[in-house]
PDB file of N, CA and C in Angstrom:
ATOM      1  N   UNK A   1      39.062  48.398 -37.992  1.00  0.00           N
ATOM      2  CA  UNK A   1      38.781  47.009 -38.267  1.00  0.00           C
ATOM      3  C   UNK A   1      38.570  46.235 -36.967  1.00  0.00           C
ATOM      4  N   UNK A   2      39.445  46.453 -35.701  1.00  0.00           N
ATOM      5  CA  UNK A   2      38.997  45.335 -34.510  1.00  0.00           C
ATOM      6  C   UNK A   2      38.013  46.279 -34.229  1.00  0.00           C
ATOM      7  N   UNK A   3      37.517  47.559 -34.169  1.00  0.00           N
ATOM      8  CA  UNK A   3      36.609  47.970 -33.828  1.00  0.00           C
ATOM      9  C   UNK A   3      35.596  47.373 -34.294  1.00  0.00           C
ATOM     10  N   UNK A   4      35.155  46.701 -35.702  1.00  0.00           N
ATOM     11  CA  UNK A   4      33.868  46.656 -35.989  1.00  0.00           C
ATOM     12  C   UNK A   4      34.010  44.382 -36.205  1.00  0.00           C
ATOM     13  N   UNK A   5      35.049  44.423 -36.001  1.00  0.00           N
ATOM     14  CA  UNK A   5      35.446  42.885 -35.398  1.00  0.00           C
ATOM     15  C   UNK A   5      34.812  42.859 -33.781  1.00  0.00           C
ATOM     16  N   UNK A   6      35.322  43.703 -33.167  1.00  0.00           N
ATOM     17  CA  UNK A   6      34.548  43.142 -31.631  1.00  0.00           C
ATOM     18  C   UNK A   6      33.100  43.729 -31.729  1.00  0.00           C
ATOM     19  N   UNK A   7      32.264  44.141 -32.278  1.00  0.00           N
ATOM     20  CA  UNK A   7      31.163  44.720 -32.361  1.00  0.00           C
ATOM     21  C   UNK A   7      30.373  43.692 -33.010  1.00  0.00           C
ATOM     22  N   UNK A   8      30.570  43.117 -34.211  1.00  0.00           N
ATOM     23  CA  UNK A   8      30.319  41.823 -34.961  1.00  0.00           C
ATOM     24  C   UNK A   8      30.042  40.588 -33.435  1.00  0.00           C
ATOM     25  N   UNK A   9      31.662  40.636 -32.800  1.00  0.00           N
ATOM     26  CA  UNK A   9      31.403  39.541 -31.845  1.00  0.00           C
ATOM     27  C   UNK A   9      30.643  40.026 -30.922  1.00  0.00           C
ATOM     28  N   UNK A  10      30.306  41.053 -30.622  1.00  0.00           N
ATOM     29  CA  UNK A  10      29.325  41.509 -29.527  1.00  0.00           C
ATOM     30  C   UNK A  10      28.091  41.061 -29.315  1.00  0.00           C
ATOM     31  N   UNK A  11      27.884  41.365 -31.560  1.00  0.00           N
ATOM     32  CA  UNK A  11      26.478  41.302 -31.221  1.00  0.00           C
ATOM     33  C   UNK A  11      26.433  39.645 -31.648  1.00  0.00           C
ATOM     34  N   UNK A  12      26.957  38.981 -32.269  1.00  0.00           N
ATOM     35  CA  UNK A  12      26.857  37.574 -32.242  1.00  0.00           C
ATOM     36  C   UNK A  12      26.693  37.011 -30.982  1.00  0.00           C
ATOM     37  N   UNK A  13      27.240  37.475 -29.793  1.00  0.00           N
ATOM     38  CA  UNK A  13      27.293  36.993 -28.115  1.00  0.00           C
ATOM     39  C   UNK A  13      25.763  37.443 -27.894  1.00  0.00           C
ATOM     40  N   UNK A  14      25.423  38.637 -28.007  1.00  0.00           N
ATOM     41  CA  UNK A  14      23.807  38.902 -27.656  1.00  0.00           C
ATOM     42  C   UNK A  14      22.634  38.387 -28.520  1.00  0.00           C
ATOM     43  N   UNK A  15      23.338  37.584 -29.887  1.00  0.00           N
ATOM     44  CA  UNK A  15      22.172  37.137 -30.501  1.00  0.00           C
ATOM     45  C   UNK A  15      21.830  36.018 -29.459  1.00  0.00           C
ATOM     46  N   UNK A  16      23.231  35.156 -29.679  1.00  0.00           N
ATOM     47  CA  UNK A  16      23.012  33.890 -29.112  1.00  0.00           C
ATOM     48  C   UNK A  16      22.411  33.775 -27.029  1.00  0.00           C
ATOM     49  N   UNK A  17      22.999  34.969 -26.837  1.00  0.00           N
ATOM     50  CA  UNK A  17      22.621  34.906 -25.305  1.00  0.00           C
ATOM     51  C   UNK A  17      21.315  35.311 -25.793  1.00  0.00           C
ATOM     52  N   UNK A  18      20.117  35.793 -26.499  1.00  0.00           N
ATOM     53  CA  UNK A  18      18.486  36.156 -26.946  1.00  0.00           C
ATOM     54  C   UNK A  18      18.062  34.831 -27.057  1.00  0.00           C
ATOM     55  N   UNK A  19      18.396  33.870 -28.306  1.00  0.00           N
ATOM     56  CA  UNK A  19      18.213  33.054 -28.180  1.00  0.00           C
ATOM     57  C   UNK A  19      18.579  31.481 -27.370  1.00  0.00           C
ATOM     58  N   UNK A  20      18.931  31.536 -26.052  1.00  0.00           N
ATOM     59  CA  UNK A  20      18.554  30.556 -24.919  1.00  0.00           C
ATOM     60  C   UNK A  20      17.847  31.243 -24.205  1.00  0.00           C
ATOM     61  N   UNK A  21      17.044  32.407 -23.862  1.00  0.00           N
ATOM     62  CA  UNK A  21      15.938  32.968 -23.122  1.00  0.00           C
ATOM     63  C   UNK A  21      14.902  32.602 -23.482  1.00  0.00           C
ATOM     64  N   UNK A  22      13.934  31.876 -22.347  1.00  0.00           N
ATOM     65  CA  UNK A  22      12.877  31.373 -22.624  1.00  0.00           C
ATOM     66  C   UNK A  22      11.824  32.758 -22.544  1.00  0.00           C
ATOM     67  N   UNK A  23      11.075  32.772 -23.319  1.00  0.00           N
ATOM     68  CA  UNK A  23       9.824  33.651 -23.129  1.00  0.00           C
ATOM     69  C   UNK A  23       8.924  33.425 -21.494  1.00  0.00           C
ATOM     70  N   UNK A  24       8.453  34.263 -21.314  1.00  0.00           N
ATOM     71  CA  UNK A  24       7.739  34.035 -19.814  1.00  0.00           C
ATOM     72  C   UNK A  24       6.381  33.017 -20.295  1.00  0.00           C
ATOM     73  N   UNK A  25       5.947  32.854 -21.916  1.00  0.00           N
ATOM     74  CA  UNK A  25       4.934  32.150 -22.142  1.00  0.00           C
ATOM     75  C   UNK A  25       5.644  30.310 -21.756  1.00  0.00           C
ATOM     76  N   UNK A  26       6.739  30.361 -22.720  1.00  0.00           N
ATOM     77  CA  UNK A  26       7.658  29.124 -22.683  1.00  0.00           C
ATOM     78  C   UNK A  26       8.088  28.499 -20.665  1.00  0.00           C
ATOM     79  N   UNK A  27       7.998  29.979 -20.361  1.00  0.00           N
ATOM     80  CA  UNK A  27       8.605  29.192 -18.668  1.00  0.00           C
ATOM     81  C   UNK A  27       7.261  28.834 -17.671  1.00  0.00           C
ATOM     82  N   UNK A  28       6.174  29.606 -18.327  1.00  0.00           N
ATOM     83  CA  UNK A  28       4.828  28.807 -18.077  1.00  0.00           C
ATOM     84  C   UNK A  28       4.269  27.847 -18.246  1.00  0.00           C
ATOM     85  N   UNK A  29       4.089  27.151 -19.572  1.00  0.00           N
ATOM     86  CA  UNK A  29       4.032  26.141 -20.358  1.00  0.00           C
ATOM     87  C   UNK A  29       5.011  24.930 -19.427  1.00  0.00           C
ATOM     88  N   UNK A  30       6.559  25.180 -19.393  1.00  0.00           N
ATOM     89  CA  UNK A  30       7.232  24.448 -18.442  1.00  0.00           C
ATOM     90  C   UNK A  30       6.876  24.016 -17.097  1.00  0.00           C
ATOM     91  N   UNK A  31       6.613  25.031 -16.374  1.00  0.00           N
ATOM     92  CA  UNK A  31       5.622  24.923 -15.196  1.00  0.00           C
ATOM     93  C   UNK A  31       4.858  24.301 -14.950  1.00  0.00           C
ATOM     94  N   UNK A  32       3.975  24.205 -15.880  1.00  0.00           N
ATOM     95  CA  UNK A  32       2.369  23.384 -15.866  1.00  0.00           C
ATOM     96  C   UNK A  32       3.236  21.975 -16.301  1.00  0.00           C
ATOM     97  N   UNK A  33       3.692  21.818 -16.981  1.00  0.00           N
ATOM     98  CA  UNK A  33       4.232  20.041 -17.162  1.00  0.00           C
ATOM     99  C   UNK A  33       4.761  19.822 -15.844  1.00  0.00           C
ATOM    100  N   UNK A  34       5.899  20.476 -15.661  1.00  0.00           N
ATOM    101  CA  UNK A  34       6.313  20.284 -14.211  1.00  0.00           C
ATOM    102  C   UNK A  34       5.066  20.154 -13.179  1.00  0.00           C
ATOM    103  N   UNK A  35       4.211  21.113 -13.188  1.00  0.00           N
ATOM    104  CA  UNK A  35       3.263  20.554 -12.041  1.00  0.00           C
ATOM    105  C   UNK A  35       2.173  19.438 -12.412  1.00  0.00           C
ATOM    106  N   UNK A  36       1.946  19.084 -13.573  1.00  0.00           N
ATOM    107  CA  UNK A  36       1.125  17.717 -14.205  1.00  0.00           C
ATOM    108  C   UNK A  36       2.179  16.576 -14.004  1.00  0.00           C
ATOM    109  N   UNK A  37       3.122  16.319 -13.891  1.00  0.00           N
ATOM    110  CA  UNK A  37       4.318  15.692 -13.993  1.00  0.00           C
ATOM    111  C   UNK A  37       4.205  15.043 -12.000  1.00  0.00           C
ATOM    112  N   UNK A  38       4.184  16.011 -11.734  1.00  0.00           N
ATOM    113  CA  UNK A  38       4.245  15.885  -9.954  1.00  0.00           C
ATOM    114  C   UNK A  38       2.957  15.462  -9.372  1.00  0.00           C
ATOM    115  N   UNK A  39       1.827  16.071  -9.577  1.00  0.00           N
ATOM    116  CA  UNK A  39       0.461  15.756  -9.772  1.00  0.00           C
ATOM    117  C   UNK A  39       0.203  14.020  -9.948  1.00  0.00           C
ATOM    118  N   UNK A  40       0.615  14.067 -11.290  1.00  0.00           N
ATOM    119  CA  UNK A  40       0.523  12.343 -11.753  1.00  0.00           C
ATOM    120  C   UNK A  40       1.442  11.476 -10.863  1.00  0.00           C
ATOM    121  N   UNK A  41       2.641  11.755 -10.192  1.00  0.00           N
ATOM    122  CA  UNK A  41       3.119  11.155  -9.617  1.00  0.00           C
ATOM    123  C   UNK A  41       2.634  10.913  -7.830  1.00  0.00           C
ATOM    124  N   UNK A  42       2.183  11.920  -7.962  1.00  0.00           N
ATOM    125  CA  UNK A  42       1.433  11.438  -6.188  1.00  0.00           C
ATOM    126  C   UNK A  42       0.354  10.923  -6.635  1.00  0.00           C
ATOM    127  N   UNK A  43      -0.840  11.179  -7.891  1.00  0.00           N
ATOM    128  CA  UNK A  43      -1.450  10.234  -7.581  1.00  0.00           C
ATOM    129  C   UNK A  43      -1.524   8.483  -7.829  1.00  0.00           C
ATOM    130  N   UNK A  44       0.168   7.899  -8.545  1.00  0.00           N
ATOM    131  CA  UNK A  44       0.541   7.519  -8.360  1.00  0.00           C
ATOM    132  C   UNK A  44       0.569   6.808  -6.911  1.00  0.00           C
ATOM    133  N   UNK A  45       1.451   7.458  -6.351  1.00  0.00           N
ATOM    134  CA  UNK A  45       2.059   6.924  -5.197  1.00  0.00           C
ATOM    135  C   UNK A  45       0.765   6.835  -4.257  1.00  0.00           C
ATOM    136  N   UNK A  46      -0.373   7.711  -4.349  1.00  0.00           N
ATOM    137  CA  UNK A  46      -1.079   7.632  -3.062  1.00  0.00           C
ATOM    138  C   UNK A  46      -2.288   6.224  -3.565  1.00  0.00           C
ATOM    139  N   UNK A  47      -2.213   5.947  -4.811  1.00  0.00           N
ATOM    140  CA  UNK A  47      -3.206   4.583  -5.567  1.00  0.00           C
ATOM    141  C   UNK A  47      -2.727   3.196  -5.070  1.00  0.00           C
ATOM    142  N   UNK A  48      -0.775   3.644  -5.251  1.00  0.00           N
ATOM    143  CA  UNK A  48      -0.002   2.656  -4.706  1.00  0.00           C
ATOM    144  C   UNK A  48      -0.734   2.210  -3.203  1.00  0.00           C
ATOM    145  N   UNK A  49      -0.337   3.349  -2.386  1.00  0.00           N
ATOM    146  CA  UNK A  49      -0.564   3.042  -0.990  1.00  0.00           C
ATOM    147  C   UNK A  49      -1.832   2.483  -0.653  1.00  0.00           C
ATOM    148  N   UNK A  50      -2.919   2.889  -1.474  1.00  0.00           N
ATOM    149  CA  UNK A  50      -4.085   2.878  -1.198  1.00  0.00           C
ATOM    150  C   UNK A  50      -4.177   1.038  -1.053  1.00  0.00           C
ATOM    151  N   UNK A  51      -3.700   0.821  -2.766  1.00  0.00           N
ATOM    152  CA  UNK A  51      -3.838  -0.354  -3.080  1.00  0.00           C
ATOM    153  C   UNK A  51      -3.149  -1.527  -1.608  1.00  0.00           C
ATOM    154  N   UNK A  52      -1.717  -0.860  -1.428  1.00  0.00           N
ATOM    155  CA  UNK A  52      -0.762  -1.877  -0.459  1.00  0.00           C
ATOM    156  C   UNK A  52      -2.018  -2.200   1.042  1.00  0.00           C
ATOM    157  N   UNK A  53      -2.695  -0.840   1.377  1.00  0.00           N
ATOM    158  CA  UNK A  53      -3.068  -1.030   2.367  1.00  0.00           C
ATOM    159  C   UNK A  53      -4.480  -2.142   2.397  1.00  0.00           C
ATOM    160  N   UNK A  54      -5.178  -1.657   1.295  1.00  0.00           N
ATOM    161  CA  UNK A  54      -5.778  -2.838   1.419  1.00  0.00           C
ATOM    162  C   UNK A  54      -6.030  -3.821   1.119  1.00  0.00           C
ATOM    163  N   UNK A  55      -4.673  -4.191   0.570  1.00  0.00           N
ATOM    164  CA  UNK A  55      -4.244  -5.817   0.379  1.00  0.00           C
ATOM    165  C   UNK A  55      -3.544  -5.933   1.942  1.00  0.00           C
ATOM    166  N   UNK A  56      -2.776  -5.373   2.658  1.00  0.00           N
ATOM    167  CA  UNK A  56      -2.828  -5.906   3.825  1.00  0.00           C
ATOM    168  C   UNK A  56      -3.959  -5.544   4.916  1.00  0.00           C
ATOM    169  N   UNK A  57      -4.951  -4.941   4.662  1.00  0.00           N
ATOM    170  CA  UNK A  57      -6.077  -4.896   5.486  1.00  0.00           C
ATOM    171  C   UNK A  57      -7.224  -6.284   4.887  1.00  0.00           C
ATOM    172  N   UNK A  58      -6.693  -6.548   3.905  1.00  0.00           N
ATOM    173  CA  UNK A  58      -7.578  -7.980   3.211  1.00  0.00           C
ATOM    174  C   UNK A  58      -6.739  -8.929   4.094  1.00  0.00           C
ATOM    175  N   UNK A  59      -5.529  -9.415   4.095  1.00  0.00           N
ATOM    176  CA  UNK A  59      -4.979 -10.164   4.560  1.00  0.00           C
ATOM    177  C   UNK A  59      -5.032 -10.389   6.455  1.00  0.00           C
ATOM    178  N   UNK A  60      -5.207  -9.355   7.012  1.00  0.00           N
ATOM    179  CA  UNK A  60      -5.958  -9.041   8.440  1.00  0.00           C
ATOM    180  C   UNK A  60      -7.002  -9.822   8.637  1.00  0.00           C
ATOM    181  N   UNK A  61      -8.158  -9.183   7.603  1.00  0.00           N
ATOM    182  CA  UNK A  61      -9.610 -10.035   8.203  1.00  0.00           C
ATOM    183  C   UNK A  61      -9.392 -11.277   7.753  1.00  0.00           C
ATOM    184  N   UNK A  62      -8.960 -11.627   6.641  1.00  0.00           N
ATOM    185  CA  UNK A  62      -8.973 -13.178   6.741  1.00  0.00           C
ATOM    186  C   UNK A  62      -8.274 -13.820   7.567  1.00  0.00           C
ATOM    187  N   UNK A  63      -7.028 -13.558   8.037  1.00  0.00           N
ATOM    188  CA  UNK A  63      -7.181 -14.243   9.357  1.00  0.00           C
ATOM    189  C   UNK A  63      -7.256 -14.058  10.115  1.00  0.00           C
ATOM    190  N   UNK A  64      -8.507 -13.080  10.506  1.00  0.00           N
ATOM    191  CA  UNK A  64      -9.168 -13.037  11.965  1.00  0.00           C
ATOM    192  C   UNK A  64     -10.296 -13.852  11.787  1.00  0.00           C
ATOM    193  N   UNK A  65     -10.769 -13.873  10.397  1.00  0.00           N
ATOM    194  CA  UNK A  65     -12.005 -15.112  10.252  1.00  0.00           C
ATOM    195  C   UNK A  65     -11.227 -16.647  10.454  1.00  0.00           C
ATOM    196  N   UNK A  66     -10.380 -16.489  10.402  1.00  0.00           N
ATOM    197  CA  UNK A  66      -9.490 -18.021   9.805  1.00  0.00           C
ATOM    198  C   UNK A  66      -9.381 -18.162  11.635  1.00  0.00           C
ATOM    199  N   UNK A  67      -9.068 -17.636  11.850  1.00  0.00           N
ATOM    200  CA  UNK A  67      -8.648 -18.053  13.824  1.00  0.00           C
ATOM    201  C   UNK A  67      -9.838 -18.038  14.114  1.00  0.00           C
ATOM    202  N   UNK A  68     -11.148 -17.227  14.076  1.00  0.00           N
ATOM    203  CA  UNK A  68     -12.398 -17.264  14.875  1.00  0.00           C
ATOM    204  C   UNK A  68     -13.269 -18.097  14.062  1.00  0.00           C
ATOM    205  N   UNK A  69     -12.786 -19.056  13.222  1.00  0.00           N
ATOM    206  CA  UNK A  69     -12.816 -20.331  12.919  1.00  0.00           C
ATOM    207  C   UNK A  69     -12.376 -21.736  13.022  1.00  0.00           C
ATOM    208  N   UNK A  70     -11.155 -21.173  13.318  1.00  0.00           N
ATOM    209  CA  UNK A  70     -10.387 -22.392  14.128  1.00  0.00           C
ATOM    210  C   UNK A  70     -11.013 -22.394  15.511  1.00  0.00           C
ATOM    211  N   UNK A  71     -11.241 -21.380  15.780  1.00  0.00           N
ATOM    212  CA  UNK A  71     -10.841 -21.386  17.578  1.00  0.00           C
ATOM    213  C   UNK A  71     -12.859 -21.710  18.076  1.00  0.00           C
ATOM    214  N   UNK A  72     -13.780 -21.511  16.868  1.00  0.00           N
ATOM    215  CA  UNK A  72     -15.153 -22.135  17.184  1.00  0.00           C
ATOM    216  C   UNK A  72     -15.221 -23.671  17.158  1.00  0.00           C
ATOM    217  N   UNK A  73     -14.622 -24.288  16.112  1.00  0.00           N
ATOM    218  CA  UNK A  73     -13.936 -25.421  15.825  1.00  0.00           C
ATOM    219  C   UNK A  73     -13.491 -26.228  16.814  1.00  0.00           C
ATOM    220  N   UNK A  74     -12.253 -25.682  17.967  1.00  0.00           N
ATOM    221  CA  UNK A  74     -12.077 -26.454  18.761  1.00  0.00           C
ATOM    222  C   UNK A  74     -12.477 -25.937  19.909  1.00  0.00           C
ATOM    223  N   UNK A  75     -13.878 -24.887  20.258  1.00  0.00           N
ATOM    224  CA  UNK A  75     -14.579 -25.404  21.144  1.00  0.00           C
ATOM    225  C   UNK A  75     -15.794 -26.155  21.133  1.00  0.00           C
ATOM    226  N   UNK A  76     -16.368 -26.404  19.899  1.00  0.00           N
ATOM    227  CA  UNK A  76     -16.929 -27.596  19.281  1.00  0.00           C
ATOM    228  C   UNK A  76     -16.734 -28.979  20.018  1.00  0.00           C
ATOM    229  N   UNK A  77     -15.125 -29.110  19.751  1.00  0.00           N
ATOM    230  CA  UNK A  77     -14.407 -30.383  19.618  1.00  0.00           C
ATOM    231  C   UNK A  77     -14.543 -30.889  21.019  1.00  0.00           C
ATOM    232  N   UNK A  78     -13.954 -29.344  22.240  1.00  0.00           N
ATOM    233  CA  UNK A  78     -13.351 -29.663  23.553  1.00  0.00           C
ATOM    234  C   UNK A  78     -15.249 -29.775  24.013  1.00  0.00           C
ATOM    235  N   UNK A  79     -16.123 -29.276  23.727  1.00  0.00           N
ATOM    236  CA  UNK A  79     -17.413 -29.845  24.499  1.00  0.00           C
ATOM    237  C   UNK A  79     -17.890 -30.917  23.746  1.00  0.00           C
ATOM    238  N   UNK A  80     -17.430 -31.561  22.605  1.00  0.00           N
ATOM    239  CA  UNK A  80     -17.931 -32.825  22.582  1.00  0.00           C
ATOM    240  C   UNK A  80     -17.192 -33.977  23.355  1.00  0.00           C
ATOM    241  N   UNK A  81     -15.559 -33.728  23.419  1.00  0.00           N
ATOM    242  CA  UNK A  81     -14.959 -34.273  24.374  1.00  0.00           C
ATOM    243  C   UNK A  81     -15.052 -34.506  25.887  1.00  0.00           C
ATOM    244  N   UNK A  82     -15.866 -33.632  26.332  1.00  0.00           N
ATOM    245  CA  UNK A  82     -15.904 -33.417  27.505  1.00  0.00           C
ATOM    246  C   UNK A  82     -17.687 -34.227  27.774  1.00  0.00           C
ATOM    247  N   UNK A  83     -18.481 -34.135  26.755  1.00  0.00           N
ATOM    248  CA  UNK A  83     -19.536 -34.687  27.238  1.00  0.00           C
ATOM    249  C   UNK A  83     -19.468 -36.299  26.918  1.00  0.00           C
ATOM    250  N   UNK A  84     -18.602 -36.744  25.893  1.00  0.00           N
ATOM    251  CA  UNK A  84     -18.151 -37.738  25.852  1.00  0.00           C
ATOM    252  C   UNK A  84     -17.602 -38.484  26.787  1.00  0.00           C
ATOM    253  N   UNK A  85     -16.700 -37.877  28.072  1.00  0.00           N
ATOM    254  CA  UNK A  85     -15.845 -37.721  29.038  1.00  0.00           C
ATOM    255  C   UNK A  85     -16.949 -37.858  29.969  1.00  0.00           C
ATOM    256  N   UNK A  86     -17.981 -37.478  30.003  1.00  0.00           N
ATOM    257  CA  UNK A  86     -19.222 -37.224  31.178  1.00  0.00           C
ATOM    258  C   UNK A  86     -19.601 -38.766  30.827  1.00  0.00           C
ATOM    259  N   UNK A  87     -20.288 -39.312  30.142  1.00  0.00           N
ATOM    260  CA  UNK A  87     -20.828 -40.169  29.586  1.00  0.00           C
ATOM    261  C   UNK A  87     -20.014 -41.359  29.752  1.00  0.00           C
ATOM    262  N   UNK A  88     -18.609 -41.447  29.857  1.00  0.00           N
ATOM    263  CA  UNK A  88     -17.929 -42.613  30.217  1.00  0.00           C
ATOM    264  C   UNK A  88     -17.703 -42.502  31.790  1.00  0.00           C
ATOM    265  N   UNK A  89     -17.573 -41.645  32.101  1.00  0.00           N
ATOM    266  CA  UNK A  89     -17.526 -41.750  33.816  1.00  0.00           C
ATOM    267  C   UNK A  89     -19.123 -42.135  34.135  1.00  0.00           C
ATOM    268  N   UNK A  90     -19.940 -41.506  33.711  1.00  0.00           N
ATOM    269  CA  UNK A  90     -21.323 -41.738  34.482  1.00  0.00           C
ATOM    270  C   UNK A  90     -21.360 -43.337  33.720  1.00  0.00           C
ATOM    271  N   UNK A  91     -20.803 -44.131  33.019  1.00  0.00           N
ATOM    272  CA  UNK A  91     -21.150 -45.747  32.797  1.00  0.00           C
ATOM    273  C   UNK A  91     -20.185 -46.217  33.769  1.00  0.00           C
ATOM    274  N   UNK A  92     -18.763 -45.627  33.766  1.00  0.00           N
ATOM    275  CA  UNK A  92     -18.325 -45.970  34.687  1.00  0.00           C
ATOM    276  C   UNK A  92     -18.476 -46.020  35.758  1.00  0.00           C
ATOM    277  N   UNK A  93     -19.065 -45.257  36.639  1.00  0.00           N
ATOM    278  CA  UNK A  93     -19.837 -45.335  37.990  1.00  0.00           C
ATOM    279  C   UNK A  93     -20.616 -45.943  38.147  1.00  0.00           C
ATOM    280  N   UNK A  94     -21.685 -46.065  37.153  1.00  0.00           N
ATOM    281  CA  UNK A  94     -22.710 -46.965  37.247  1.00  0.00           C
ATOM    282  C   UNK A  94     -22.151 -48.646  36.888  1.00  0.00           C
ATOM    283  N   UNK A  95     -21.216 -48.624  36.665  1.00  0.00           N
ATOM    284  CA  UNK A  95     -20.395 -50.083  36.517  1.00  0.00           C
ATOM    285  C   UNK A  95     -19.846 -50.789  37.657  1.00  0.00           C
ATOM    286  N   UNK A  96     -19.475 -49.670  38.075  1.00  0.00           N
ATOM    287  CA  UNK A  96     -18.914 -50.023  39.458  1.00  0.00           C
ATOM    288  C   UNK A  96     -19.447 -49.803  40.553  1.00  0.00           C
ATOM    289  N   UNK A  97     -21.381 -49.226  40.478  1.00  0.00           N
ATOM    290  CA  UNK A  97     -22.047 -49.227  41.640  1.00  0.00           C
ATOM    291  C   UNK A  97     -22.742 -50.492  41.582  1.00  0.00           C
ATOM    292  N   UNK A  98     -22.675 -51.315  40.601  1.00  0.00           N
ATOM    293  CA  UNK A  98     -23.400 -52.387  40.482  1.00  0.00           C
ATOM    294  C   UNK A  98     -22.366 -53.711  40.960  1.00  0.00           C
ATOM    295  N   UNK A  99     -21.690 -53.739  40.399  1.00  0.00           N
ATOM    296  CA  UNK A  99     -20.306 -54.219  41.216  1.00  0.00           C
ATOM    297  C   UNK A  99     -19.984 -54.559  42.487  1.00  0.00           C
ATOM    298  N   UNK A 100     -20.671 -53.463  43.471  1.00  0.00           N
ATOM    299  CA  UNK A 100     -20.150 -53.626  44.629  1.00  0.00           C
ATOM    300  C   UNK A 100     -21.819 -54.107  45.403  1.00  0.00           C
TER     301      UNK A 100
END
């Protein structure tokens, strides 16, 4: 009787250890999700980066246009100032060559 009691449990232990073995089809199948799984996630991450970079490569040129706009701007300003500046000295001289 324990003879065919531990034989019973034997093979109940080897059914159940049969069934959690994956088939080599089943650990393939696993595989490929696992590598579609990883796949989708870098291209993920590299869309991410793509995207980050050129929102800060957008943010670059605009303000390199934004300064080489300012900075045409006020040399605009400093040669109208300056010929403005010409123009009151040359009345001024001539104000004061008449003057004397």
């Amino acid at each position: 009787m324990k003879f065919t009691k531990m034989l019973v449990i034997a093979a109940g232990l080897a059914a159940l250890a049969a069934c959690n073995k994956q088939t080599p089809a089943e650990n393939n199948a696993d595989q490929i999700e696992a590598n579609a799984d990883n796949v989708a996630a870098n291209i993920t991450a590299n869309a991410d980066n793509t995207a980050d970079n050129l929102t800060a490569n957008a943010s670059n040129e605009a303000a390199d246009i934004k300064n080489a706009a300012e900075n045409k701007a006020d040399a605009v300003k400093n040669a109208a100032d300056n010929k403005a500046d010409a123009l009151r000295n040359t009345a001024d001289n001539t104000t004061d060559n008449k003057s004397k």
